[in-house]
Protein backbone atom coordinates (compact mmCIF):
# COMPACT_ATOMS: atom_id res chain seq x y z
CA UNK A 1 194.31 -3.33 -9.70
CA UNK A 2 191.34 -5.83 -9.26
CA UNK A 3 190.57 -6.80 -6.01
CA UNK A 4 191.52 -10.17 -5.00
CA UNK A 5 188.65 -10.40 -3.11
CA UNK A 6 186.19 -10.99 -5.95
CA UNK A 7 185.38 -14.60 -5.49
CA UNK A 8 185.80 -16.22 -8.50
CA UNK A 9 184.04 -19.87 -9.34
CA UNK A 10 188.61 -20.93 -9.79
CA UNK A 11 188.83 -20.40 -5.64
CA UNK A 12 192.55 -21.62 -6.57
CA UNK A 13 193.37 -18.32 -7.82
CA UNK A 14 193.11 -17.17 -4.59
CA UNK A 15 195.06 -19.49 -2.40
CA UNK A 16 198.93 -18.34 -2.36
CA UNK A 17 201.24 -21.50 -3.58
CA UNK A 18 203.85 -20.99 -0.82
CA UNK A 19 201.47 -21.37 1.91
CA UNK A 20 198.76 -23.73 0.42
CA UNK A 21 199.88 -26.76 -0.84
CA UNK A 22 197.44 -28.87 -3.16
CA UNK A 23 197.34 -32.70 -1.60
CA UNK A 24 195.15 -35.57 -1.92
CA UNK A 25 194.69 -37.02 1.80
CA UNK A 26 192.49 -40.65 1.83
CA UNK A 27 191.58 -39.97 -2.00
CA UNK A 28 190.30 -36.61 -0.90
CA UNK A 29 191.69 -33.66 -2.80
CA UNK A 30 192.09 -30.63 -0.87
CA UNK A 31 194.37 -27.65 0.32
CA UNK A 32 197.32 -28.21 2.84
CA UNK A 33 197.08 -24.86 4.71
CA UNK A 34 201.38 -25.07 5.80
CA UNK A 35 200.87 -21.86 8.17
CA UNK A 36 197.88 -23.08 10.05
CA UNK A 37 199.05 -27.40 9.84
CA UNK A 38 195.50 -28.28 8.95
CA UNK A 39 194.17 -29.84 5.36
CA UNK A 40 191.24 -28.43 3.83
CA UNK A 41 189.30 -30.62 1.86
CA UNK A 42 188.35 -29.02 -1.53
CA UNK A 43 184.29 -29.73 -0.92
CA UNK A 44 185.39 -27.51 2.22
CA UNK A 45 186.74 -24.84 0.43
CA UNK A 46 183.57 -24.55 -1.86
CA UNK A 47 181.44 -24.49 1.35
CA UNK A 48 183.66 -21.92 2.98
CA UNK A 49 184.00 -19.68 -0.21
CA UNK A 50 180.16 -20.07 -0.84
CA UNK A 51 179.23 -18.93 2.66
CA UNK A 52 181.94 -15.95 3.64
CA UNK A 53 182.09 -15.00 -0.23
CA UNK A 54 181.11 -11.61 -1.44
CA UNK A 55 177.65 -10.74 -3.37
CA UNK A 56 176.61 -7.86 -5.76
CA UNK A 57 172.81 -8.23 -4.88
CA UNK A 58 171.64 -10.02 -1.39
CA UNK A 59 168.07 -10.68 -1.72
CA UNK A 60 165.39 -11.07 1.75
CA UNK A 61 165.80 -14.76 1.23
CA UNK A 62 169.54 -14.70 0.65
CA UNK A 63 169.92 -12.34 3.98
CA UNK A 64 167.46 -14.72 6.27
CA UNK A 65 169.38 -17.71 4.69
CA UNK A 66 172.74 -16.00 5.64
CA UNK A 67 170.91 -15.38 9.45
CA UNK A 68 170.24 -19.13 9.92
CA UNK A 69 173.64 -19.75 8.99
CA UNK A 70 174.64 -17.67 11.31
CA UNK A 71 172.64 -19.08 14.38
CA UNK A 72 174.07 -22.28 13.63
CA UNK A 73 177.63 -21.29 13.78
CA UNK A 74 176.92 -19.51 16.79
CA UNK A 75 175.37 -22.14 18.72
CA UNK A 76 177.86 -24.83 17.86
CA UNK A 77 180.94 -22.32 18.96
CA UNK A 78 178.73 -22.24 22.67
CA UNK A 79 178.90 -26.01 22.41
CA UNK A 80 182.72 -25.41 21.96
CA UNK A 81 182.89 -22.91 25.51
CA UNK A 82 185.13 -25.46 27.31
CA UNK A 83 187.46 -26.86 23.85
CA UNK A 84 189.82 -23.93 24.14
CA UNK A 85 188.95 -23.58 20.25
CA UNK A 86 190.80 -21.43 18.27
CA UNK A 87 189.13 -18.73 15.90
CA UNK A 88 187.17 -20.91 13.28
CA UNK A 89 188.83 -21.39 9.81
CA UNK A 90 186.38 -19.04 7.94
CA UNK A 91 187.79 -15.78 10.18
CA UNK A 92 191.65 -17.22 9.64
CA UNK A 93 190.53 -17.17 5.85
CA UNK A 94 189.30 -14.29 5.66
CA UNK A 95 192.43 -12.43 7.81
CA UNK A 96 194.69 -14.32 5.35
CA UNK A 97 192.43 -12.55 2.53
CA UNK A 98 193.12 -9.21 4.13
CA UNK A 99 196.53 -9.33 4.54
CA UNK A 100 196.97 -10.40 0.78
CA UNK A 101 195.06 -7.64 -0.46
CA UNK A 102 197.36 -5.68 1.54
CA UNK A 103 200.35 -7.04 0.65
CA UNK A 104 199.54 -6.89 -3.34
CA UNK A 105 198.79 -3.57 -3.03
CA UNK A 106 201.63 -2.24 -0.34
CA UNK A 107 202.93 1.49 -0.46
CA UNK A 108 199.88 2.33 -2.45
CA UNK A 109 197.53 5.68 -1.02
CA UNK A 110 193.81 4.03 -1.87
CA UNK A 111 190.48 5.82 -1.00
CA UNK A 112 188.80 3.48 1.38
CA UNK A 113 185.94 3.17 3.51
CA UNK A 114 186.44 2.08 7.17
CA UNK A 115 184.45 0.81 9.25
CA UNK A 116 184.80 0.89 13.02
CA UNK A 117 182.56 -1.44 15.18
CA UNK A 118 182.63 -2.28 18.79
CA UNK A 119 180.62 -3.68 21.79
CA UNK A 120 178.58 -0.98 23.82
CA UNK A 121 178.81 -1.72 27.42
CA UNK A 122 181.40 -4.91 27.47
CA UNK A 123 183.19 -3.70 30.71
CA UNK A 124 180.06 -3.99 32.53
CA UNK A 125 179.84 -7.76 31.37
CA UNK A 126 183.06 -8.32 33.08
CA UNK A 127 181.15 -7.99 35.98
CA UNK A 128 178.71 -10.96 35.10
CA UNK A 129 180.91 -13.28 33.30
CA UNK A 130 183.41 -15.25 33.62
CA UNK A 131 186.70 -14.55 31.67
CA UNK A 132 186.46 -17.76 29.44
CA UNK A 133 182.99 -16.99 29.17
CA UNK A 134 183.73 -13.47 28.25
CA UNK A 135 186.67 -14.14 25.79
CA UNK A 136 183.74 -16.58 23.98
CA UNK A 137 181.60 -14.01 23.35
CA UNK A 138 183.82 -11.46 21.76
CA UNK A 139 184.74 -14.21 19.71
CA UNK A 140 181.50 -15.46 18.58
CA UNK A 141 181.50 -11.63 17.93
CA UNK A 142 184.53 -11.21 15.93
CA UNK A 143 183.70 -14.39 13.74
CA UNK A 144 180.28 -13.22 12.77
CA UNK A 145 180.78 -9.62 12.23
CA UNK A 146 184.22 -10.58 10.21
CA UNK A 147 182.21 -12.59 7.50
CA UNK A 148 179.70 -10.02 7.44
CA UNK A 149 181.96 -7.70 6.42
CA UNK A 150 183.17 -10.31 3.60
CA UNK A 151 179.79 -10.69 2.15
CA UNK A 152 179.55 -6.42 1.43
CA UNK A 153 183.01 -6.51 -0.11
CA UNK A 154 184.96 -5.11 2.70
CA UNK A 155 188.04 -6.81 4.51
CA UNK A 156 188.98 -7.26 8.14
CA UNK A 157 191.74 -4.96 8.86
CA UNK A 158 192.56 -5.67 12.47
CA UNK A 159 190.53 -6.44 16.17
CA UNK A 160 191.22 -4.25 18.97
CA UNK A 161 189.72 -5.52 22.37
CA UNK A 162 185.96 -5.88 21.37
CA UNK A 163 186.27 -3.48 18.20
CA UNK A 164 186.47 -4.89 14.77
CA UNK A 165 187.63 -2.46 12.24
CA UNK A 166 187.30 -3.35 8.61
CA UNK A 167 188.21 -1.14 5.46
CA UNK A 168 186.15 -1.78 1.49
CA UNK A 169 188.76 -0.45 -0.82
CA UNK A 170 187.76 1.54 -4.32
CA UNK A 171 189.42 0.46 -7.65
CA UNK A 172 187.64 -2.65 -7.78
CA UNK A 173 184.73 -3.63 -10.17
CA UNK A 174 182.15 -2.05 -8.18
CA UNK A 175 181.75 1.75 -9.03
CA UNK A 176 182.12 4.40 -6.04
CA UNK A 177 178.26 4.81 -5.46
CA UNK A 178 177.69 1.05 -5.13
CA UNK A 179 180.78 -0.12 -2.64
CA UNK A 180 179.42 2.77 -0.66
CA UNK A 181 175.89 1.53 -0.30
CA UNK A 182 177.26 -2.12 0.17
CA UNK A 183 179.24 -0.92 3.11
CA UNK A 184 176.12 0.97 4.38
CA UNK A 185 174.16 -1.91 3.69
CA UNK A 186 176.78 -4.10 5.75
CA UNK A 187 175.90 -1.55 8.52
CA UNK A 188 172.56 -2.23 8.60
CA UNK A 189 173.06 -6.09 8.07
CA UNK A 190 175.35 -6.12 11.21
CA UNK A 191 172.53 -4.66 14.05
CA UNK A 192 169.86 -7.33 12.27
CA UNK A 193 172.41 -9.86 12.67
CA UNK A 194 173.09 -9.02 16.14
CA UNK A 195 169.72 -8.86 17.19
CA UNK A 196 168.94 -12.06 15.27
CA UNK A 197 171.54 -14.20 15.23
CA UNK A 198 173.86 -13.93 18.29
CA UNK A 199 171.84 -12.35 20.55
CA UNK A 200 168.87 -15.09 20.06
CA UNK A 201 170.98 -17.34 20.32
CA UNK A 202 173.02 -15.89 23.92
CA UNK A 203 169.65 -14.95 25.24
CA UNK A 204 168.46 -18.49 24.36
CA UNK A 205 171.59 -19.68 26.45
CA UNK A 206 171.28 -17.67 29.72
CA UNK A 207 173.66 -15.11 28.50
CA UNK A 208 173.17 -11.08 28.33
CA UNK A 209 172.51 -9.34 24.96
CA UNK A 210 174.95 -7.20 22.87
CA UNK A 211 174.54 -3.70 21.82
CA UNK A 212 177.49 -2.00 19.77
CA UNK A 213 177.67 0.88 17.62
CA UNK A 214 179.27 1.73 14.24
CA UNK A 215 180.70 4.29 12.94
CA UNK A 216 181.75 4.47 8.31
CA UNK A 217 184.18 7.47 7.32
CA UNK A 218 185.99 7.54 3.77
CA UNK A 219 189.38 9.18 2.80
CA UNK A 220 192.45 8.37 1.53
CA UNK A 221 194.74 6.10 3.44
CA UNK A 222 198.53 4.69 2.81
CA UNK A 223 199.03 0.35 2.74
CA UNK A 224 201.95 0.29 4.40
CA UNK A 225 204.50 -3.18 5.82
CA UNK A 226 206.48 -1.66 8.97
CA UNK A 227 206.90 -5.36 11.05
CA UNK A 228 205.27 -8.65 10.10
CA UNK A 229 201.69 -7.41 9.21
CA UNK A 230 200.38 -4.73 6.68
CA UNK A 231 198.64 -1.78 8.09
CA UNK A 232 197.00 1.40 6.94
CA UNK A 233 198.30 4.80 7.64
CA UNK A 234 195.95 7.73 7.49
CA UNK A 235 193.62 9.95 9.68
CA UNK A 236 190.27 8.12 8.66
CA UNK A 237 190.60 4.93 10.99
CA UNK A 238 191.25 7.66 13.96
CA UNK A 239 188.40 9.91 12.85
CA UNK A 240 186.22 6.98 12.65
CA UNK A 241 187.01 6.00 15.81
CA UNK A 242 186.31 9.63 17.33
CA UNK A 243 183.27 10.15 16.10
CA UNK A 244 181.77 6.70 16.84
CA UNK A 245 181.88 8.29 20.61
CA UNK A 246 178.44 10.30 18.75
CA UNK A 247 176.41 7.37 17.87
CA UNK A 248 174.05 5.87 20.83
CA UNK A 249 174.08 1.95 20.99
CA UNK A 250 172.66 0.06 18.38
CA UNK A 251 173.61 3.60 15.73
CA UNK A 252 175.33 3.69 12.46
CA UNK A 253 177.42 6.81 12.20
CA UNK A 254 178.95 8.20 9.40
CA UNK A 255 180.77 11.28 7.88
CA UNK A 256 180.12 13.59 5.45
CA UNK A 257 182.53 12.15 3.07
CA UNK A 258 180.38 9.08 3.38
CA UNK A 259 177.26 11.07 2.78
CA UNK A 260 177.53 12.82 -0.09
CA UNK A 261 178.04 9.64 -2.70
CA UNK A 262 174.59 8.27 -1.04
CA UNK A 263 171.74 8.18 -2.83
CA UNK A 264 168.56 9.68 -1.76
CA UNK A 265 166.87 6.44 -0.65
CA UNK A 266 169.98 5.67 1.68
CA UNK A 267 170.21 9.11 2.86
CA UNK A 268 166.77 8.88 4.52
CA UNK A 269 167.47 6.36 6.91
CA UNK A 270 170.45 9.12 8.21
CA UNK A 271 168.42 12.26 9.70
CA UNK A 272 169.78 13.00 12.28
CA UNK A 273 172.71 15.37 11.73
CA UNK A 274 175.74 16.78 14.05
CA UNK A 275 178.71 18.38 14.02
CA UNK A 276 182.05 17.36 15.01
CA UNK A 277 185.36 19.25 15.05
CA UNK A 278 188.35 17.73 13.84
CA UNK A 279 190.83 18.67 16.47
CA UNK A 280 193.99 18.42 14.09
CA UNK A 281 192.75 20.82 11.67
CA UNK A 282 189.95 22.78 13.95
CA UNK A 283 187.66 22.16 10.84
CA UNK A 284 183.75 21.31 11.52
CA UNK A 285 182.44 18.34 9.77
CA UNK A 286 179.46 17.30 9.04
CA UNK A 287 178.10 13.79 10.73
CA UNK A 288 174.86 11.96 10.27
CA UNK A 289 173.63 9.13 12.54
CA UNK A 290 170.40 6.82 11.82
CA UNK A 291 167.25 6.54 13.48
């Protein structure tokens, strides 16, 4: 099945009838999102889709252009610290997105990539910040690390405290190798974003800096509908988790079935290498963590 998350130039083919109704508001066409109670002007859409959309190829200029972006939304959700916003439309999107892809594909085992990221240190910021302050941050997180994973073809499977854990699903037009070096690639994206984006733009606003680590293991995983949201059952989102506990801050992570579809370029920035036993089966695998 193709992956409704290939961004077509139609974004209507996208948008699910029973929960976006088309409307013309003031003689502006748009999208009547019924679940959320908010219209979305069509010009809105086309921004949205053009800025959380995936790409095949991101070029230096497309990347830096994607970083200024970034800053902006960052700094305006600051602006926002005493709104009691909700999360912006672009990470509701994209979670609607997920759960679709989810949903079309239910009771189906899928080879998958998942990708585990979380906050290195947040406890200690407890300590320093207030709660609304706090709950801003992981937010501004969240947001920025959700489209991120939009833009490498991956989907936001779920937040857990200051983790986001996304999944890039095979069968769709990309072949193995190349999904696998987009969510590698996403990886990498994430720390310059981090470093560039929010944590400029904290820094630049009296706030402390972020460090998080990641952590990318493959394997075969069951979509699955048990109460109101699709979920994934399998041992890959735990093992990911597990041996994220490897990486230092600001690492990538990743296993060996990861590894071995790498090519030899991406495989040099990994040289560090470790072992880590899998306590359900007492095997050893293989881990290798960048520099």
């Amino acid at each position: 099945m193709t992956s409704t998350h290939e961004f077509t130039t139609d974004f209507r083919s996208l948008l699910d009838k029973k929960r976006f109704e088309e409307q013309t508001i003031d003689g502006q066409s748009g999208f009547y999102d019924k679940r959320e109670q908010v219209f979305v002007p069509e010009n809105v859409f086309g921004n949205l889709f053009s800025n959380i959309g995936p790409r095949y190829q991101l070029s230096n200029i497309e990347i830096q252009r994607m970083i200024n972006t970034s800053r902006k939304r960052v700094s305006n959700t600051l602006k926002d610290l005493h709104k009691n916003t909700k999360d912006s439309y672009a990470q509701t999107f994209l979670s609607y997105l997920s759960h679709k892809f989810l949903v079309e594909n239910q009771n189906e085992p899928r080879n998958m990539l998942i990708l585990y990221i979380d906050l290195v240190g947040s406890t200690a910021l407890t300590a320093i910040l207030n709660p609304e302050e706090l709950s801003m941050i992981i937010r501004i997180f969240c947001q920025e690390i959700s489209i991120c994973i939009s833009r490498y073809f991956g989907y936001v499977l779920k937040y857990a405290g200051d983790a986001v854990i996304g999944f890039f699903p095979e069968g769709s037009k990309l072949s193995r190798e190349n999904l696998y070096e987009h969510a590698i690639q996403c990886a990498f994206y994430m720390h310059k974003l981090l470093n560039e984006s929010i944590n400029e733009i904290l820094f630049q606003n009296g706030y402390p800096k972020l460090k998080s680590r990641i952590a990318i293991d493959a394997g075969e995983n069951q979509i699955i509908i048990l109460g109101p949201e699709p979920d994934l059952l399998g041992h890959v989102i735990s093992r990911a988790a597990k041996i994220m506990s490897k990486a230092p801050p600001n690492n990538i992570i990743i296993g060996d079935n990861v590894f071995r579809y790498l090519n030899d370029s991406i495989k040099e920035r990994f040289p560090i290498q470790d072992k880590f036993m899998l306590f359900e089966t007492g095997e050893i695998y293989p881990i290798y963590i960048s520099n």
